[in-house]
N, C-alpha and C. Protein backbone atom coordinates (compact mmCIF):
# COMPACT_ATOMS: atom_id res chain seq x y z
N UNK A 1 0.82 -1.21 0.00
CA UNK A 1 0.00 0.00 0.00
C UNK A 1 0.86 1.26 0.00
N UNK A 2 1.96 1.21 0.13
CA UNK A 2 2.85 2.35 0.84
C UNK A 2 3.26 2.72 -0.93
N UNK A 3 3.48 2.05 -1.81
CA UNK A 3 3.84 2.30 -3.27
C UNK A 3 2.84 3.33 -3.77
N UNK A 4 1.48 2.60 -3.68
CA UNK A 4 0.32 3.12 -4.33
C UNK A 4 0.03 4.68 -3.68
N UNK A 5 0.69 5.08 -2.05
CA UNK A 5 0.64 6.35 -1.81
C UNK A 5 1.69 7.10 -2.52
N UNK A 6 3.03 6.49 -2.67
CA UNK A 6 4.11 7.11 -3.04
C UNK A 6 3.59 7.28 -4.30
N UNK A 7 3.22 6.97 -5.41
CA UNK A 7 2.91 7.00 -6.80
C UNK A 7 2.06 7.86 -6.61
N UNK A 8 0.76 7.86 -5.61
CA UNK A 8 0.09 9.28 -5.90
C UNK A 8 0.53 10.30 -5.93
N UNK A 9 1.80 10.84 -5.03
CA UNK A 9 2.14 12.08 -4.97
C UNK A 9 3.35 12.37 -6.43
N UNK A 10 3.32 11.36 -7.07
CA UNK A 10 4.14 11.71 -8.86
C UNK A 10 3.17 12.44 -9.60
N UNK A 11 3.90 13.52 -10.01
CA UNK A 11 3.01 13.74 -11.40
C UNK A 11 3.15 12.83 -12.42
N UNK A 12 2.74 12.39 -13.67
CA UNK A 12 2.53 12.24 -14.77
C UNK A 12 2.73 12.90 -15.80
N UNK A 13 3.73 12.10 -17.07
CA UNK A 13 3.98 13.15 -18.15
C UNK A 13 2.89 12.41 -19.00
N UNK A 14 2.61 13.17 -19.89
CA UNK A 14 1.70 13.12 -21.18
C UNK A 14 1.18 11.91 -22.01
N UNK A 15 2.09 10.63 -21.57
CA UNK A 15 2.02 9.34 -21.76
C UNK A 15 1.62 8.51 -20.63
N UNK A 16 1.47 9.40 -19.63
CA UNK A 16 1.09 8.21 -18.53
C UNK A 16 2.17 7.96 -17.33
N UNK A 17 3.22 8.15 -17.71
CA UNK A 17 4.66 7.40 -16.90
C UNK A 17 4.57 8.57 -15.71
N UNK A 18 5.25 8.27 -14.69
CA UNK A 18 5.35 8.79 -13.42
C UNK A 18 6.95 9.58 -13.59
N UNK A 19 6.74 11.09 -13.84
CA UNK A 19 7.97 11.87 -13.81
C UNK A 19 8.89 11.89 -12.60
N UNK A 20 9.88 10.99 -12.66
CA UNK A 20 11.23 10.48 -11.89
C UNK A 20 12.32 11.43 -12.56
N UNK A 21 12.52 12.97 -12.15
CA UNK A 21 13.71 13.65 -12.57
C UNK A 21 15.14 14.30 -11.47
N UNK A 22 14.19 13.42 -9.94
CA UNK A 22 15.91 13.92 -9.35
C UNK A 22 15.97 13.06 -8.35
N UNK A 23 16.95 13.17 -7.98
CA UNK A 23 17.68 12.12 -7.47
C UNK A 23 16.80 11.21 -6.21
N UNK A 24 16.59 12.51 -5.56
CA UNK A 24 15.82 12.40 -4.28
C UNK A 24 14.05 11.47 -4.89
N UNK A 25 13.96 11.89 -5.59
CA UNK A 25 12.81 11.18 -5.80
C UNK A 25 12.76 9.75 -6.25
N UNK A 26 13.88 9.78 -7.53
CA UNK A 26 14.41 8.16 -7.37
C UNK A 26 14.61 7.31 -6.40
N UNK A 27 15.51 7.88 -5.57
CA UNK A 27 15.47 7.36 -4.11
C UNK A 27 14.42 6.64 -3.44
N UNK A 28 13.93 7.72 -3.26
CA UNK A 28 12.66 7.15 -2.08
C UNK A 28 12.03 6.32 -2.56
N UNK A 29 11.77 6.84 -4.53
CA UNK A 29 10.87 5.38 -4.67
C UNK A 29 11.85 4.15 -4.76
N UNK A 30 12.83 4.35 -4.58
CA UNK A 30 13.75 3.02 -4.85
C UNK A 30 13.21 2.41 -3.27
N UNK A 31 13.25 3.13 -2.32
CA UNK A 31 13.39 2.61 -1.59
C UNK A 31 11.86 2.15 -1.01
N UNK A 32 11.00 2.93 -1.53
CA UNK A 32 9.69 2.05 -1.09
C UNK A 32 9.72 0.98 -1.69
N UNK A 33 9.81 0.77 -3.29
CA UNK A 33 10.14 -1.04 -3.49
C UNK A 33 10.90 -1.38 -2.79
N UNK A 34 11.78 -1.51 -2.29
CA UNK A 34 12.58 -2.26 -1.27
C UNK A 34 11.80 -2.75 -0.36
N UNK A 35 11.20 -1.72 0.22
CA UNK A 35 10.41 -2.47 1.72
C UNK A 35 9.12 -2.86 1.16
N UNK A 36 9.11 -3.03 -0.46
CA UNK A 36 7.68 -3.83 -0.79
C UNK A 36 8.24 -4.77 -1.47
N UNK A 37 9.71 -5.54 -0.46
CA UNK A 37 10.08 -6.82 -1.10
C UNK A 37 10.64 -6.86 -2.67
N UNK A 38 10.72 -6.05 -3.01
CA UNK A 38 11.31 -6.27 -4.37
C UNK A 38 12.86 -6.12 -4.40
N UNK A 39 13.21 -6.86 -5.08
CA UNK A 39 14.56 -7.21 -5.51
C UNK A 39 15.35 -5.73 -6.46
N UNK A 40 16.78 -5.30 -5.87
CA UNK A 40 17.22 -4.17 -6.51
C UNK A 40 17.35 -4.05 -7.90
N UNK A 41 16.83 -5.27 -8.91
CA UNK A 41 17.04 -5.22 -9.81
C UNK A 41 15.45 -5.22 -10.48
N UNK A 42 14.54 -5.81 -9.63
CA UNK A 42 12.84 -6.08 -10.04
C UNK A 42 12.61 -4.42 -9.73
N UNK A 43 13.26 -3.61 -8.41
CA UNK A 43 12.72 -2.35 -8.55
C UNK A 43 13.39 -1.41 -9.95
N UNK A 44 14.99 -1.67 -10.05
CA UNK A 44 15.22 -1.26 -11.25
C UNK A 44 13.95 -1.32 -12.52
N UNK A 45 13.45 -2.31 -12.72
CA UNK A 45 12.92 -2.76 -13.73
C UNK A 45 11.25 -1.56 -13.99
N UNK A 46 10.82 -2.07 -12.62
CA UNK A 46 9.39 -1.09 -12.17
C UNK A 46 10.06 0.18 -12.44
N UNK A 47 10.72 0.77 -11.85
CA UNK A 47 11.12 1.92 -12.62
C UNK A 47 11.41 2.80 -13.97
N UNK A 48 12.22 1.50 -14.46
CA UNK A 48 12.40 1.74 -16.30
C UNK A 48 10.79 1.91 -16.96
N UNK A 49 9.82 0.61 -16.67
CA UNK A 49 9.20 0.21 -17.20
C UNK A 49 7.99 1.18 -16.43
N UNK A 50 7.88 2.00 -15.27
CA UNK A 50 7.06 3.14 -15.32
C UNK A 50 7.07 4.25 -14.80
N UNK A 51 8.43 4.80 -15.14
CA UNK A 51 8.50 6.21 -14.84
C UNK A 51 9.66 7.07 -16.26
N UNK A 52 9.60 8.52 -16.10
CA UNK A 52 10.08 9.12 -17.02
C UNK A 52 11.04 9.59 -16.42
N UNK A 53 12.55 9.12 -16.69
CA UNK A 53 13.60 9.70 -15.81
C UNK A 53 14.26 10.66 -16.71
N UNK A 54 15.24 11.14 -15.53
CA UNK A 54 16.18 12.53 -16.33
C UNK A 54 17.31 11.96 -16.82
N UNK A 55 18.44 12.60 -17.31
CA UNK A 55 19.24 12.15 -17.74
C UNK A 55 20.51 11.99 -16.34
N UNK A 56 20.38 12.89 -15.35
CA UNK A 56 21.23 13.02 -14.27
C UNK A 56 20.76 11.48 -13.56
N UNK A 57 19.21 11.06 -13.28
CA UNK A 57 19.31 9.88 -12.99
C UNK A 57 20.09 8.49 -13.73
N UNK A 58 19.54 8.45 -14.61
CA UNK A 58 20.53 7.81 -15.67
C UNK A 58 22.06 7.40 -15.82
N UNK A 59 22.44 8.77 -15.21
CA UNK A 59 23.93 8.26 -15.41
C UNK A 59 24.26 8.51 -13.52
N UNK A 60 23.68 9.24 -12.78
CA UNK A 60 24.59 9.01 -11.16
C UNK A 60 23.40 7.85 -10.63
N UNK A 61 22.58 7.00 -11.24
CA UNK A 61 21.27 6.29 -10.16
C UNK A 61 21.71 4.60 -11.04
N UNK A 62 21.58 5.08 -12.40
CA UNK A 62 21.73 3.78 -13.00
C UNK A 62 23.02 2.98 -13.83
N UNK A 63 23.12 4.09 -14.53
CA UNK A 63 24.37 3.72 -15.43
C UNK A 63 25.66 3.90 -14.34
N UNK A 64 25.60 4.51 -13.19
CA UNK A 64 26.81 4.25 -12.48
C UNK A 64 26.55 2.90 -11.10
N UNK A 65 25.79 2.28 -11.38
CA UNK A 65 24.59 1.30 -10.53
C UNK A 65 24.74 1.97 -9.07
N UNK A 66 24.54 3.12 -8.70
CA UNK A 66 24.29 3.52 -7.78
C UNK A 66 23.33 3.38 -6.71
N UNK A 67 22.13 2.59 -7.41
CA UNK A 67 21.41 2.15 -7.33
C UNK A 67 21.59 0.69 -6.41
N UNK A 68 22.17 0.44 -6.82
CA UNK A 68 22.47 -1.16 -6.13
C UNK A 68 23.18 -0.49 -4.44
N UNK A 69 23.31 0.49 -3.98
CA UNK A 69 23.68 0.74 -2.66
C UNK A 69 22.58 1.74 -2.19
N UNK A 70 21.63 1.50 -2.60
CA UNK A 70 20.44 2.49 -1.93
C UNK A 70 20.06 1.11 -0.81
N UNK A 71 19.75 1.39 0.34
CA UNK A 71 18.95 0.76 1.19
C UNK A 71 17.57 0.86 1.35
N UNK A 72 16.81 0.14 1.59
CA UNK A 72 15.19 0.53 2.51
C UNK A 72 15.35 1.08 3.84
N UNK A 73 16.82 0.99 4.81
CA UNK A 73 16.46 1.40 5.51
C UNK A 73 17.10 2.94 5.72
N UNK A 74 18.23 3.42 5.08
CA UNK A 74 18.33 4.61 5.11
C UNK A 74 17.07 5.56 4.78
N UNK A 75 17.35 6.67 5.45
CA UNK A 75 16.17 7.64 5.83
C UNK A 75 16.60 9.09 4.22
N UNK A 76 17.80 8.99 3.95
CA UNK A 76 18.60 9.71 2.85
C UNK A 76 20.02 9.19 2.39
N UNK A 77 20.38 9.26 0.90
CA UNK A 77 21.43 8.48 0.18
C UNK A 77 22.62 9.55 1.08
N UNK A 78 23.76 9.40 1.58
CA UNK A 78 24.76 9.30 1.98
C UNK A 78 25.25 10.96 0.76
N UNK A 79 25.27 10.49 -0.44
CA UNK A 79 25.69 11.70 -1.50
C UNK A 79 24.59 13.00 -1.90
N UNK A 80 23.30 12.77 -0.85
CA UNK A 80 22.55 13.68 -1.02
C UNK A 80 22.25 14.15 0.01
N UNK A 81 22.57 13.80 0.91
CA UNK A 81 22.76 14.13 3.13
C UNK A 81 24.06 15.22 2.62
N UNK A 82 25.04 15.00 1.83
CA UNK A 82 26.03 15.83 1.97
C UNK A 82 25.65 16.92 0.85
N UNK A 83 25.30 16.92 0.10
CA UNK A 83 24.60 18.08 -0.78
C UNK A 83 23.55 18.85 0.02
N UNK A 84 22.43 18.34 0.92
CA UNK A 84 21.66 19.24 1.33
C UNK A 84 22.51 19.93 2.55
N UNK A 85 23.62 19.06 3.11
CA UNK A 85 24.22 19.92 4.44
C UNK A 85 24.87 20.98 3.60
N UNK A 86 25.58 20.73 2.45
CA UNK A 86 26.46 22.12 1.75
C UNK A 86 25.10 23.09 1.99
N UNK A 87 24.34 22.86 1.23
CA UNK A 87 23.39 23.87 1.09
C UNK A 87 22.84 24.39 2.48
N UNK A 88 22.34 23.45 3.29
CA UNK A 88 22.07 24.07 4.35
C UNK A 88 23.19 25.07 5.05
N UNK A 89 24.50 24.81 4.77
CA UNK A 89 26.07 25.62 5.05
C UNK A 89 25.60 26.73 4.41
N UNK A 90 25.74 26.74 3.32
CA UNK A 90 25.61 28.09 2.30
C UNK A 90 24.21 28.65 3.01
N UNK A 91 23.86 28.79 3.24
CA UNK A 91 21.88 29.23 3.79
C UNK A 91 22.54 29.98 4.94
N UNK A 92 23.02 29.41 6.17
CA UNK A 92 23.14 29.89 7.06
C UNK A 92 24.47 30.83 7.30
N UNK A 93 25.74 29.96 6.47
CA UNK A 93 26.79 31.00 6.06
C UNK A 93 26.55 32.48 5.27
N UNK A 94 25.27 32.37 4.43
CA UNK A 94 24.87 33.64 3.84
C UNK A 94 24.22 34.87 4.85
N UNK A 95 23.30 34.07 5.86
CA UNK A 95 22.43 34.47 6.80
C UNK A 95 23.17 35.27 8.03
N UNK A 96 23.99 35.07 8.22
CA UNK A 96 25.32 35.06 9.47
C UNK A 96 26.28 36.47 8.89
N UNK A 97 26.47 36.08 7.47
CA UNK A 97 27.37 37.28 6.48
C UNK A 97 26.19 38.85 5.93
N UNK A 98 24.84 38.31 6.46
CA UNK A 98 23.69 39.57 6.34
C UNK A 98 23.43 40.28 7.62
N UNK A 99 23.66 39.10 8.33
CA UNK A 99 23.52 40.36 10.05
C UNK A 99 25.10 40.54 10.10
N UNK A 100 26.28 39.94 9.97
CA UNK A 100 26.97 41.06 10.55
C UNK A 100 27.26 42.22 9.65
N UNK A 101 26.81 41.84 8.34
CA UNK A 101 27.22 43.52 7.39
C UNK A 101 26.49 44.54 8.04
N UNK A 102 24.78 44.20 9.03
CA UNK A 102 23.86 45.12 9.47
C UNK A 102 24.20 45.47 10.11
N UNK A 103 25.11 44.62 11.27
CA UNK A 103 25.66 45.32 12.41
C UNK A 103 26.67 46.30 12.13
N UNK A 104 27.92 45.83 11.03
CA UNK A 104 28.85 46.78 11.02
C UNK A 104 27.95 48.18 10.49
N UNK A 105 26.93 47.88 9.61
CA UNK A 105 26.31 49.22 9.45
C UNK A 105 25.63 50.32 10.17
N UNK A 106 25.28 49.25 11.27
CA UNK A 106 24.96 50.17 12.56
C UNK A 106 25.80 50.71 13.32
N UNK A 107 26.84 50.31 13.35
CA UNK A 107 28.36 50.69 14.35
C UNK A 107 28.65 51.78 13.26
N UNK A 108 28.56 51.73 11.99
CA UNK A 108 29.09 53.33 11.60
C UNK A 108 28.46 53.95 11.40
N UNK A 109 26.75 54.27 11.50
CA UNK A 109 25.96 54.54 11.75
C UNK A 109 26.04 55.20 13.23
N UNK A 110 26.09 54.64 14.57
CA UNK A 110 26.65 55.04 15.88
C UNK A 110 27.56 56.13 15.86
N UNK A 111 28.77 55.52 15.14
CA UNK A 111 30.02 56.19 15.28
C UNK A 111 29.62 57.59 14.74
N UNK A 112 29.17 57.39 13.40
CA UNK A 112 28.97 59.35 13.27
C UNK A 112 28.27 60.19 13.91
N UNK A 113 27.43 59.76 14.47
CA UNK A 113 26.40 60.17 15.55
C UNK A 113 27.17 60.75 16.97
């Protein structure tokens, strides 16, 4: 049952197939077949055979069988835990570099005063 929710929340391209274009989404559905017993190569297959992938899946999910080290029980792939922490870095490194420019702007702001 847990497939048939995950598939609802796919859109659909124009033929029917379930649009699979990043990584993260490959994933998870990789990994709900997993815990619906399917074999890493039977979910490979459900995949080819019904979804519309990108070309970035293609070559970092399949053609590099990246795929074959996804788990059911990881919660996120290991190479995409470290992409969202960069980003989460950059977010808060940006955030940190906007208050203290405010502050120094208030200190010379003070100072002429």
């Amino acid at each position: 049952m847990e497939l048939q929710k995950f598939l609802q929340t796919l859109e659909k391209n124009s033929v029917g197939m379930y649009k699979v274009y990043d990584r993260f989404t490959f994933d998870n559905l990789f990994r709900v077949l997993l815990n619906e017993d399917f074999e890493p190569e039977d979910a490979l297959n459900f995949i080819l055979c019904n979804c519309s992938l990108s070309a970035i899946i293609f070559e970092e999910r399949i053609y590099n069988k990246y795929y074959l080290s996804i788990s059911a029980d990881d919660t996120i792939s290991p190479d995409l835990a470290a992409l969202r922490n960069q980003y989460l870095f950059e977010i808060v490194q940006n955030e940190v570099l906007a208050v203290v420019e405010e502050i120094r702007r208030e200190i010379e702001r003070l100072e002429k005063e």
